[in-house]
PDB file of N, CA and C in Angstrom:
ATOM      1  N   UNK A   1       0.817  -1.190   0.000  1.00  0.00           N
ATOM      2  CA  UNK A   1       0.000   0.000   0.000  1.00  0.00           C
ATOM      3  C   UNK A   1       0.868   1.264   0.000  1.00  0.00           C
ATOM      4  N   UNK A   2       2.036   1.268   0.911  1.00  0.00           N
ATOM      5  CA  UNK A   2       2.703   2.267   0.730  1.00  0.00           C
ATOM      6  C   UNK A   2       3.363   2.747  -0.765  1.00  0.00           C
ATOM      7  N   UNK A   3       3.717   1.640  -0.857  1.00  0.00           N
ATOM      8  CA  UNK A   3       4.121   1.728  -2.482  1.00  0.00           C
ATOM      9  C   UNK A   3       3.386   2.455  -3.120  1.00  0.00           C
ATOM     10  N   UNK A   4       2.129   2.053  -3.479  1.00  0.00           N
ATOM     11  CA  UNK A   4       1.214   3.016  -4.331  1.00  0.00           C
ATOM     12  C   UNK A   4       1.056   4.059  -4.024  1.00  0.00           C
ATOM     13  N   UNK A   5       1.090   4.212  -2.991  1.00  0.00           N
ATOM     14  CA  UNK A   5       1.016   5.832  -2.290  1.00  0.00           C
ATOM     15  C   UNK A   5       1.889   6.877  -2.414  1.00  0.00           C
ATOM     16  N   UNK A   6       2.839   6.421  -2.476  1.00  0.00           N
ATOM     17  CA  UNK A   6       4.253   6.856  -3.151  1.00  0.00           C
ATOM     18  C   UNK A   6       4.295   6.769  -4.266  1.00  0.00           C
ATOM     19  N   UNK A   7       4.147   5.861  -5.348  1.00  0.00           N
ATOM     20  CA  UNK A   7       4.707   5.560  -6.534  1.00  0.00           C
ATOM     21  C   UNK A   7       2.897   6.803  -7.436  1.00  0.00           C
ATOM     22  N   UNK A   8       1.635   6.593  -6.900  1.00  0.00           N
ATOM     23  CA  UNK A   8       1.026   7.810  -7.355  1.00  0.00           C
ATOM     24  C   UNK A   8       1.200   9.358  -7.187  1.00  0.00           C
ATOM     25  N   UNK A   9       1.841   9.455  -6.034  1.00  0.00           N
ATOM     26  CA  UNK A   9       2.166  11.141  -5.730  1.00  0.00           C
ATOM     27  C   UNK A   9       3.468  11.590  -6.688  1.00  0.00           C
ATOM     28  N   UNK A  10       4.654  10.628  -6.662  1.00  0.00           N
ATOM     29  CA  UNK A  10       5.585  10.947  -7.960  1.00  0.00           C
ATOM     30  C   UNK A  10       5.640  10.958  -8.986  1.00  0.00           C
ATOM     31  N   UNK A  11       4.888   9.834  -9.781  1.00  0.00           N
ATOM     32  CA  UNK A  11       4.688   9.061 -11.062  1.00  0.00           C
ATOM     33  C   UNK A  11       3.557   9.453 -11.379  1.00  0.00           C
ATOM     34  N   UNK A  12       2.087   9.414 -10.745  1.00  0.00           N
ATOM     35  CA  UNK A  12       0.924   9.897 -11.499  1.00  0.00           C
ATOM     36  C   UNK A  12       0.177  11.317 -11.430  1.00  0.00           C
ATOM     37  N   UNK A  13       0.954  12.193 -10.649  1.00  0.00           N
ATOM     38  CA  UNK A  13       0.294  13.306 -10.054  1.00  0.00           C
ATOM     39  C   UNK A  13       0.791  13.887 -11.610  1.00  0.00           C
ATOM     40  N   UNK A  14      -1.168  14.390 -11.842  1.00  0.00           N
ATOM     41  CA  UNK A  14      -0.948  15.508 -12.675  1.00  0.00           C
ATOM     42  C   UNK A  14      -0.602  17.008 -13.061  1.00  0.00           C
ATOM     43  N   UNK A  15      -0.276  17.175 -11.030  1.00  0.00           N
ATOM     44  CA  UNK A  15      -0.008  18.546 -11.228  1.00  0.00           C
ATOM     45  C   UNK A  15       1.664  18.893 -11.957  1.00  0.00           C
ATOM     46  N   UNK A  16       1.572  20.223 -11.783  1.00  0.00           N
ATOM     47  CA  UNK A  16       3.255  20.461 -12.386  1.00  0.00           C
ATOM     48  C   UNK A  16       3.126  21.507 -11.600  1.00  0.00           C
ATOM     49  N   UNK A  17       4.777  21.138 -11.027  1.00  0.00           N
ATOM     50  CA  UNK A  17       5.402  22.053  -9.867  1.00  0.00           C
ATOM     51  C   UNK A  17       5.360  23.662 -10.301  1.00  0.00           C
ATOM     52  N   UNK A  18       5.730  23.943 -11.726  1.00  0.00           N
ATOM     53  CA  UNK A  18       5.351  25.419 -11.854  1.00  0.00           C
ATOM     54  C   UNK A  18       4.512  25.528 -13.216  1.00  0.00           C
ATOM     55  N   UNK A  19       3.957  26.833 -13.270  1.00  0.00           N
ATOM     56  CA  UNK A  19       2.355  26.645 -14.155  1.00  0.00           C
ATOM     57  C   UNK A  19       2.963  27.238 -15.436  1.00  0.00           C
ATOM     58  N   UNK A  20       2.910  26.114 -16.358  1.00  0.00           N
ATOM     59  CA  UNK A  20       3.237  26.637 -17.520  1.00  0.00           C
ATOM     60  C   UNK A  20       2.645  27.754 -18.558  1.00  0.00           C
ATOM     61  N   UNK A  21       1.643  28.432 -17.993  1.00  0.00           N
ATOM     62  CA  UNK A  21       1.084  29.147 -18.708  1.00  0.00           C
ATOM     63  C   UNK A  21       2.048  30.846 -18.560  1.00  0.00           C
ATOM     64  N   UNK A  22       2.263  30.769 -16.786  1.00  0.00           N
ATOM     65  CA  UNK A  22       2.684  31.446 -16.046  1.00  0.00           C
ATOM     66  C   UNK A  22       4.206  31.549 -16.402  1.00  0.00           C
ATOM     67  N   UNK A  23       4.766  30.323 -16.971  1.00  0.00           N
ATOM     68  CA  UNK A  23       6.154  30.602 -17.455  1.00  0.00           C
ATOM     69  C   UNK A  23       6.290  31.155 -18.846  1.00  0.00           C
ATOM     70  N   UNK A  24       5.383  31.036 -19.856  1.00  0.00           N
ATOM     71  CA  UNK A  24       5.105  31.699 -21.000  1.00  0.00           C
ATOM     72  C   UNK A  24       5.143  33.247 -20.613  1.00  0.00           C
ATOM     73  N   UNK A  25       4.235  33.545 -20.054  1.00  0.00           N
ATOM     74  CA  UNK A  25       3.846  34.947 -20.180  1.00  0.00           C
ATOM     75  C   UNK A  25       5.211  35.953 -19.341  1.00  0.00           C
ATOM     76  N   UNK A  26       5.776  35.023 -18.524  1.00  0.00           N
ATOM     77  CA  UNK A  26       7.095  35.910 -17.982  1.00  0.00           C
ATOM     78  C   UNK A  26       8.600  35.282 -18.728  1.00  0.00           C
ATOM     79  N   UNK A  27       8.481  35.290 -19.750  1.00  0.00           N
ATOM     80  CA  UNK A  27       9.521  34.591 -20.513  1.00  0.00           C
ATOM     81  C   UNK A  27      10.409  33.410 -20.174  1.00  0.00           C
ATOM     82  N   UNK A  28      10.069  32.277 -19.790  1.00  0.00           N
ATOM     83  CA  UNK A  28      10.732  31.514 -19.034  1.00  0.00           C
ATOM     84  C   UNK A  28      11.017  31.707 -17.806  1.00  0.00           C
ATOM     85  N   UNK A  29      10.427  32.644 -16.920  1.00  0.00           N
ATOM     86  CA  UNK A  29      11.462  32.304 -16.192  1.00  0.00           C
ATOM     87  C   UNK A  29      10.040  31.910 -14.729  1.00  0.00           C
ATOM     88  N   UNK A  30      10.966  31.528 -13.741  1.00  0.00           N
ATOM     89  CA  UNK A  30      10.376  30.640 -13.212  1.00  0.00           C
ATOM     90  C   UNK A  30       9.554  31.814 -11.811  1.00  0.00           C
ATOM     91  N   UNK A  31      10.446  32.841 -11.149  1.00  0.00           N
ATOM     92  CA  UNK A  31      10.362  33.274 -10.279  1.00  0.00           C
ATOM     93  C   UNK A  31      11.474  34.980 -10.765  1.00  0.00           C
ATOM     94  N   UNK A  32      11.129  35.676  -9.784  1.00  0.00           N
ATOM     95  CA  UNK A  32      12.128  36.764  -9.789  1.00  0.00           C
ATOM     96  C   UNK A  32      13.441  36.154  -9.467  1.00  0.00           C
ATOM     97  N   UNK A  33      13.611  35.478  -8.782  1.00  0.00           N
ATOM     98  CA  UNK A  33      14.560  35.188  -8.090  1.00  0.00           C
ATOM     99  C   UNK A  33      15.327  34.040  -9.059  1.00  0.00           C
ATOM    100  N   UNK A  34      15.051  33.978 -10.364  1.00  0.00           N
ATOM    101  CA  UNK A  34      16.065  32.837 -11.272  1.00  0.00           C
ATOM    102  C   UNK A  34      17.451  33.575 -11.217  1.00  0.00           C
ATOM    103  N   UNK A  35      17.414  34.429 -11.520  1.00  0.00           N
ATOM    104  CA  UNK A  35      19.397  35.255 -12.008  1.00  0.00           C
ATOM    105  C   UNK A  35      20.354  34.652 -10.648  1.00  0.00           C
ATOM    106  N   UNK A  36      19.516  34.882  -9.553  1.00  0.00           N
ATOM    107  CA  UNK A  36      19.517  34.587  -8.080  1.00  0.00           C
ATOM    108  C   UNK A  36      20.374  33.162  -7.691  1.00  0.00           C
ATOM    109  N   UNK A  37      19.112  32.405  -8.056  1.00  0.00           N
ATOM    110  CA  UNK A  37      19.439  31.053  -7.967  1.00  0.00           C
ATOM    111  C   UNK A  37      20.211  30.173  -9.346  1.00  0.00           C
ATOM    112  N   UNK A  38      20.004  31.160 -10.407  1.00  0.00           N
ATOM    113  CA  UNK A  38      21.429  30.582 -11.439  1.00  0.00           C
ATOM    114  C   UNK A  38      22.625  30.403 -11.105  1.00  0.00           C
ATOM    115  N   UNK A  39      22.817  31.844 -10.501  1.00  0.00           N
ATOM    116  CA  UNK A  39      24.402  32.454 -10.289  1.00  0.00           C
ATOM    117  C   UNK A  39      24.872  31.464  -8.750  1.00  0.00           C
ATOM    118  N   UNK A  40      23.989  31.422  -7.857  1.00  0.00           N
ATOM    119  CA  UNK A  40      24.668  30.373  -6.788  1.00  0.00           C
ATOM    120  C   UNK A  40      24.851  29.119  -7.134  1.00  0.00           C
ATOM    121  N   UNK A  41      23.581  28.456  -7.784  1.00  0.00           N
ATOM    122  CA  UNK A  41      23.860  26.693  -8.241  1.00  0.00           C
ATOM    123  C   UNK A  41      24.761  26.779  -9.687  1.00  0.00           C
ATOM    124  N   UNK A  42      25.198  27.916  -9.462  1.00  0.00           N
ATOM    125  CA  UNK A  42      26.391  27.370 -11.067  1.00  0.00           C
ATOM    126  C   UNK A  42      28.007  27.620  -9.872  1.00  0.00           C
ATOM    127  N   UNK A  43      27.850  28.712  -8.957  1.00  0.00           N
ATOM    128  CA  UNK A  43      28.808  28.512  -8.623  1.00  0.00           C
ATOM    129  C   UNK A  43      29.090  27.127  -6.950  1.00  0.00           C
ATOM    130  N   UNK A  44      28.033  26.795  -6.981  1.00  0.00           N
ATOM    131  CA  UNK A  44      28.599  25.463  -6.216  1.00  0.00           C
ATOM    132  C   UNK A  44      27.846  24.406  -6.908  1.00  0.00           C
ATOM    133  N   UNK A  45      28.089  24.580  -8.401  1.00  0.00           N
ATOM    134  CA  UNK A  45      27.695  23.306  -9.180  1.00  0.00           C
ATOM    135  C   UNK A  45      26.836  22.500  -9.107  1.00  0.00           C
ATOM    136  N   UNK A  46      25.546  22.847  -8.592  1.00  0.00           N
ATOM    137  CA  UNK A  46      24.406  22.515  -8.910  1.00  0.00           C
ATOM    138  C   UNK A  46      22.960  22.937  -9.323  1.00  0.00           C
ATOM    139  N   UNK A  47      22.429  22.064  -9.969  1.00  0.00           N
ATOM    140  CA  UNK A  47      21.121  22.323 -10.752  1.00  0.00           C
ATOM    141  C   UNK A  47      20.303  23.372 -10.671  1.00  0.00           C
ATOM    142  N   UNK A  48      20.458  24.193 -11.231  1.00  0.00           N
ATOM    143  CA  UNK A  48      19.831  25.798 -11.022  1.00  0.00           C
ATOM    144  C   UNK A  48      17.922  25.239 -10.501  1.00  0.00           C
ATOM    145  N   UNK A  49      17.726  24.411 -11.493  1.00  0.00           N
ATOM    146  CA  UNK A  49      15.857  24.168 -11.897  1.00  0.00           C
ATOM    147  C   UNK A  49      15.960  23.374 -10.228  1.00  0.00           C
ATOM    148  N   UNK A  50      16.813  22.373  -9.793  1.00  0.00           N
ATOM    149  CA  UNK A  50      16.694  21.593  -8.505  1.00  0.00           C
ATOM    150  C   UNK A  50      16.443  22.888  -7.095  1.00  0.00           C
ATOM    151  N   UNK A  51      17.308  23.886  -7.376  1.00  0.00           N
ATOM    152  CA  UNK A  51      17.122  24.565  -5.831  1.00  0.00           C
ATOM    153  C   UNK A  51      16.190  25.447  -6.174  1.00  0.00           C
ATOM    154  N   UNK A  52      15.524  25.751  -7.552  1.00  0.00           N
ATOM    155  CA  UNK A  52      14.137  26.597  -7.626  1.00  0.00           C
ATOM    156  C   UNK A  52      13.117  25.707  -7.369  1.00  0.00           C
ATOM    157  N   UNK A  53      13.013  24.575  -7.457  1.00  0.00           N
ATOM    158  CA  UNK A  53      11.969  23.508  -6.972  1.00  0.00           C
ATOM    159  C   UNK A  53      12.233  23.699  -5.732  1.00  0.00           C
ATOM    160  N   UNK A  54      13.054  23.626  -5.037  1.00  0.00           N
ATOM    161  CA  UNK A  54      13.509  23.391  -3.640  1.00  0.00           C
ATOM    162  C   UNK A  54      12.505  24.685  -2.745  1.00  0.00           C
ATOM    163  N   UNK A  55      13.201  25.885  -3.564  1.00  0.00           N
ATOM    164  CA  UNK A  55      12.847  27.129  -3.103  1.00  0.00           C
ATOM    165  C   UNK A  55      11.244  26.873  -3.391  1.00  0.00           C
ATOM    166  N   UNK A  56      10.768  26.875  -4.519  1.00  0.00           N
ATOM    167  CA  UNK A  56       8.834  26.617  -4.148  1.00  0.00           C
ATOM    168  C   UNK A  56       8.630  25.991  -3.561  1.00  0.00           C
ATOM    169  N   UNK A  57       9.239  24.989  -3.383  1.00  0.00           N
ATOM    170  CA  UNK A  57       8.696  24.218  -2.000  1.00  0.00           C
ATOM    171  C   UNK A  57       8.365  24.627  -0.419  1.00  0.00           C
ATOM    172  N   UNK A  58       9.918  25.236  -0.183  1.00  0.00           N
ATOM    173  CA  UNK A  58      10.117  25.880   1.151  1.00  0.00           C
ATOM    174  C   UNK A  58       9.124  27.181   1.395  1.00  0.00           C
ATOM    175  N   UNK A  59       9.499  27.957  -0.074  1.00  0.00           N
ATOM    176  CA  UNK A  59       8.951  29.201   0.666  1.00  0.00           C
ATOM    177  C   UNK A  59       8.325  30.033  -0.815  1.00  0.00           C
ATOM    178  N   UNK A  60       7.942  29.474  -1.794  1.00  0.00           N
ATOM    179  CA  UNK A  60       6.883  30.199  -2.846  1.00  0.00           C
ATOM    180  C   UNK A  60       7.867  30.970  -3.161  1.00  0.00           C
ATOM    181  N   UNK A  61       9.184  31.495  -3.424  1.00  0.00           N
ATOM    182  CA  UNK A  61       9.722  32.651  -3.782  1.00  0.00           C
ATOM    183  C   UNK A  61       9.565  33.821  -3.047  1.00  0.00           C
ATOM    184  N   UNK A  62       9.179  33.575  -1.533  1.00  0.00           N
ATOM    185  CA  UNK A  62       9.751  35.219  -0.935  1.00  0.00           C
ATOM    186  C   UNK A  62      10.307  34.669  -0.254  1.00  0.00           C
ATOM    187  N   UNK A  63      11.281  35.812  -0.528  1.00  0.00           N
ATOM    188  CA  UNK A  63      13.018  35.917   0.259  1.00  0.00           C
ATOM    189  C   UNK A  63      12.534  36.007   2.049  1.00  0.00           C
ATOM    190  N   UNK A  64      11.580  36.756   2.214  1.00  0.00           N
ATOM    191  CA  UNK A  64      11.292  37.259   3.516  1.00  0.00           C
ATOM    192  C   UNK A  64      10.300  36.117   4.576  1.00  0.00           C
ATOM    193  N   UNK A  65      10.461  34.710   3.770  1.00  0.00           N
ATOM    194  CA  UNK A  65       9.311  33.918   4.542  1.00  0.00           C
ATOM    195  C   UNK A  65       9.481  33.382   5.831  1.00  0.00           C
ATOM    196  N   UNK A  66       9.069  33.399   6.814  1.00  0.00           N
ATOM    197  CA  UNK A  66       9.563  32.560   7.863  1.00  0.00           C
ATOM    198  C   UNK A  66       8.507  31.866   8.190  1.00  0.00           C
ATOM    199  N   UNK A  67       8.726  30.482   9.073  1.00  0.00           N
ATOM    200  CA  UNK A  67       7.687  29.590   9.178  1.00  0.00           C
ATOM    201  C   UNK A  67       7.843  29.723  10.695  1.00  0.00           C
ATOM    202  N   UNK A  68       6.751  28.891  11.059  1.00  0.00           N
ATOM    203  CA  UNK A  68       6.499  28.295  12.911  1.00  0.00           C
ATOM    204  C   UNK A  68       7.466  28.315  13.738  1.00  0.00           C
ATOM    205  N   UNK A  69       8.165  26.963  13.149  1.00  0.00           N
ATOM    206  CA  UNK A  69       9.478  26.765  13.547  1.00  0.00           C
ATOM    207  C   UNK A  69      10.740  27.850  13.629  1.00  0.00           C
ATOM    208  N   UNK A  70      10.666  28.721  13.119  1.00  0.00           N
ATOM    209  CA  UNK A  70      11.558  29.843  12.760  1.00  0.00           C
ATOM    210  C   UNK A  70      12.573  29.858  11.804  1.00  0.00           C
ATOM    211  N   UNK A  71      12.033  28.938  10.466  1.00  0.00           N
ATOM    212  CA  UNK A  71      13.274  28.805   9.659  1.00  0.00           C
ATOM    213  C   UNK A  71      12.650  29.975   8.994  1.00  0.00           C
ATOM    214  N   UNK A  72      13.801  30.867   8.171  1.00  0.00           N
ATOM    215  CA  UNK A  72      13.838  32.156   7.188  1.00  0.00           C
ATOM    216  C   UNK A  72      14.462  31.690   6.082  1.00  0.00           C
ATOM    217  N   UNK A  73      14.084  32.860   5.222  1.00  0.00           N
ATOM    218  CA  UNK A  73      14.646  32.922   3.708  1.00  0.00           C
ATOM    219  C   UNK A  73      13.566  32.007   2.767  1.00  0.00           C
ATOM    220  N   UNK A  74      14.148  32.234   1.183  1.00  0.00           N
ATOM    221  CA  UNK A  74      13.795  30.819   0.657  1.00  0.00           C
ATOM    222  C   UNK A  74      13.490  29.286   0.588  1.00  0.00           C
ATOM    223  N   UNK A  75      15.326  29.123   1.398  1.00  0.00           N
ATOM    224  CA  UNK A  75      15.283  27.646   1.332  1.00  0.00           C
ATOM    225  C   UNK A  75      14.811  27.084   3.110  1.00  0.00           C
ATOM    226  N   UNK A  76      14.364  28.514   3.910  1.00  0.00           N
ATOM    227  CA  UNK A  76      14.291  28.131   5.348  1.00  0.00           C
ATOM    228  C   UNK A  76      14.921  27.599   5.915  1.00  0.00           C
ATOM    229  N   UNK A  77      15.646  28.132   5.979  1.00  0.00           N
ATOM    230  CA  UNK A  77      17.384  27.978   6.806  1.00  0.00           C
ATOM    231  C   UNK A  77      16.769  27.895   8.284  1.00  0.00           C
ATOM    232  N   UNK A  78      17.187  26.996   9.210  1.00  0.00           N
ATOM    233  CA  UNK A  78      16.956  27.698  10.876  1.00  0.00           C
ATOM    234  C   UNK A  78      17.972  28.161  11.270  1.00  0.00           C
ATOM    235  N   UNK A  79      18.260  29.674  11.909  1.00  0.00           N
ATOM    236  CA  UNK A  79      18.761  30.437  12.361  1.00  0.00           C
ATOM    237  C   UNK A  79      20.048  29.604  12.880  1.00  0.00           C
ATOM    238  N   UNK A  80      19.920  28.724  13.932  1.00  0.00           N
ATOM    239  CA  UNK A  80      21.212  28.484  14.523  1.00  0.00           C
ATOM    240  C   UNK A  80      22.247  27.270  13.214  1.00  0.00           C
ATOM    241  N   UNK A  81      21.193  26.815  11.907  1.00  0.00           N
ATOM    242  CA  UNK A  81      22.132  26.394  10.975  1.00  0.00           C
ATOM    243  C   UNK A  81      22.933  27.203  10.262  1.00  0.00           C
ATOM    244  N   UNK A  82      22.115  28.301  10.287  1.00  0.00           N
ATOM    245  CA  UNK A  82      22.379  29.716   9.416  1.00  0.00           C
ATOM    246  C   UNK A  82      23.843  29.715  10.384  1.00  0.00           C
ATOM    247  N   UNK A  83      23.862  30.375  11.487  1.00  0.00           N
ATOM    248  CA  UNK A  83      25.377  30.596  11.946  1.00  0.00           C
ATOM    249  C   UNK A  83      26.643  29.437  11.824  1.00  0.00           C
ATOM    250  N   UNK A  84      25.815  28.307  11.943  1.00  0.00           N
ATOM    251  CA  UNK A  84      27.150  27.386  11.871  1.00  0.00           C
ATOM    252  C   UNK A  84      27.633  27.077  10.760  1.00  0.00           C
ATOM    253  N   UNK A  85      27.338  27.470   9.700  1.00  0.00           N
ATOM    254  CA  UNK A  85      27.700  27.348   8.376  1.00  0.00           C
ATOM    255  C   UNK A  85      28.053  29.036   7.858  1.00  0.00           C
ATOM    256  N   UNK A  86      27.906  29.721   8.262  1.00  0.00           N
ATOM    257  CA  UNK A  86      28.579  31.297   8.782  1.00  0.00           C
ATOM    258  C   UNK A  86      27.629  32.306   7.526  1.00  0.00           C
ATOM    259  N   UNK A  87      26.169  31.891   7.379  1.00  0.00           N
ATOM    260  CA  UNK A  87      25.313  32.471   6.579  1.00  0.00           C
ATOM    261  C   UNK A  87      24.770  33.915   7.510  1.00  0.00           C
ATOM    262  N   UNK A  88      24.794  34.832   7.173  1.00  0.00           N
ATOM    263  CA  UNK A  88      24.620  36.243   8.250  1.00  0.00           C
ATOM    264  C   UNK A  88      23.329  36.852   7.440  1.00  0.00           C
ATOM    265  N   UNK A  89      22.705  36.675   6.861  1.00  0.00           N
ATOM    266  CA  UNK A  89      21.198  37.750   5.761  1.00  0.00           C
ATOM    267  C   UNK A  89      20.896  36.160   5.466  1.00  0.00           C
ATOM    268  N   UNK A  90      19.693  35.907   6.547  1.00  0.00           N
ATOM    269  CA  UNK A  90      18.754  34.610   5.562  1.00  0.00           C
ATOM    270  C   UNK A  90      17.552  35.628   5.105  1.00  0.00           C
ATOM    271  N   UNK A  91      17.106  36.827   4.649  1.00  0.00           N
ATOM    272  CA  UNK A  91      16.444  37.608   4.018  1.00  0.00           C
ATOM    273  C   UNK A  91      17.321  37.933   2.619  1.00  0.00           C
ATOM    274  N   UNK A  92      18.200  37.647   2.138  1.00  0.00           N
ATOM    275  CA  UNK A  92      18.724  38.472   1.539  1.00  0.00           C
ATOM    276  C   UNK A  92      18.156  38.891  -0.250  1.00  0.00           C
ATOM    277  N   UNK A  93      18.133  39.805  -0.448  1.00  0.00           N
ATOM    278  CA  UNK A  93      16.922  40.439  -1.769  1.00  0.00           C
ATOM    279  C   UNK A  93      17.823  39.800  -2.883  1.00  0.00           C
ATOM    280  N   UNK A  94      16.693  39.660  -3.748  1.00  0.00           N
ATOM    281  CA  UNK A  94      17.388  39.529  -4.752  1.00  0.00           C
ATOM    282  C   UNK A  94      18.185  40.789  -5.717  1.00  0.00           C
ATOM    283  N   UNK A  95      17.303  41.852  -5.207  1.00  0.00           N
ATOM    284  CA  UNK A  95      17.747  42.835  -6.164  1.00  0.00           C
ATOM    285  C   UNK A  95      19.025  43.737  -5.214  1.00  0.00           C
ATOM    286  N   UNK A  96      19.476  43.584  -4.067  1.00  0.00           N
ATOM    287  CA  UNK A  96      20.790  43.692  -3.563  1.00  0.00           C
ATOM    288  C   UNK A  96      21.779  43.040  -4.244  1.00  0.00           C
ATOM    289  N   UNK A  97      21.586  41.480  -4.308  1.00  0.00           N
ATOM    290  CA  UNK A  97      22.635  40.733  -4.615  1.00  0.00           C
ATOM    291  C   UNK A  97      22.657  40.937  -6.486  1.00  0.00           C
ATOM    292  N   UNK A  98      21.802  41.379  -7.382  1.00  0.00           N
ATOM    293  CA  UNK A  98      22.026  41.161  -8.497  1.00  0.00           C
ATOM    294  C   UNK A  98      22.713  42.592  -9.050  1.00  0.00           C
ATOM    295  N   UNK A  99      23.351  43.555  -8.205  1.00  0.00           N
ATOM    296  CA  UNK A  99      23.473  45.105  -8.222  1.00  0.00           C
ATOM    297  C   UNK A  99      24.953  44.737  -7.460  1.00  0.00           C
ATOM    298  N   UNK A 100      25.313  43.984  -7.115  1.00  0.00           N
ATOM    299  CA  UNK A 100      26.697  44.052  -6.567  1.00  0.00           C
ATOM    300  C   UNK A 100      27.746  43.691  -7.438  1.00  0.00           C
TER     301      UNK A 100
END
C-alpha cells in the first residue's frame, strides 16, 4: 500500500510544480529570483531548476518567509544552521545581490 502511495504522488500526479502558462507569459522564467538562484547553483555546481523547486517548496519565492518553527529565507534555513555554516542575511533580496 505504501508503495502506491508513493509511486502515485511521484509518477501519477498531474499537477506540475510550476504553471506553464505562467512561465510563458514571464519569458521563461520561473520566479524573480532565477538570475539569483542561477548564479549560486552554477557557482557550487548545482542544478539551477533543482534549488528553484527546492525554493517553491520551502517558501513560494519570498526571500522574507519565515515559518512556525523559525526557519527564514527561501530555502528556510533555521537560524542556529544559518550561523554554523557562517550564513549572516537569511532575508537576503534579490535585487541587492544582483546590483553588486
Amino acid at each position: 500500500m505504501f508503495y502506491n502511495i508513493t509511486y502515485n504522488k511521484f509518477f501519477k500526479n498531474s499537477r506540475n510544480l510550476f504553471d506553464s502558462d505562467n512561465l510563458a507569459k514571464n519569458n521563461k522564467m520561473i520566479s524573480p529570483s532565477d538570475d539569483l538562484i542561477k548564479s549560486l547553483a552554477m557557482e557550487y555546481n548545482f542544478d539551477w531548476r533543482l534549488i528553484a523547486a527546492q525554493v517553491n517548496k520551502e517558501s513560494q519565492f519570498k526571500p522574507k518567509a519565515k515559518s512556525w518553527a523559525g526557519a527564514q529565507g527561501l530555502l528556510q534555513v533555521m537560524p542556529r544552521t544559518a550561523r554554523e555554516v557562517g550564513i549572516t542575511d537569511l532575508e537576503i533580496q534579490k535585487m541587492d545581490y544582483a546590483q553588486e
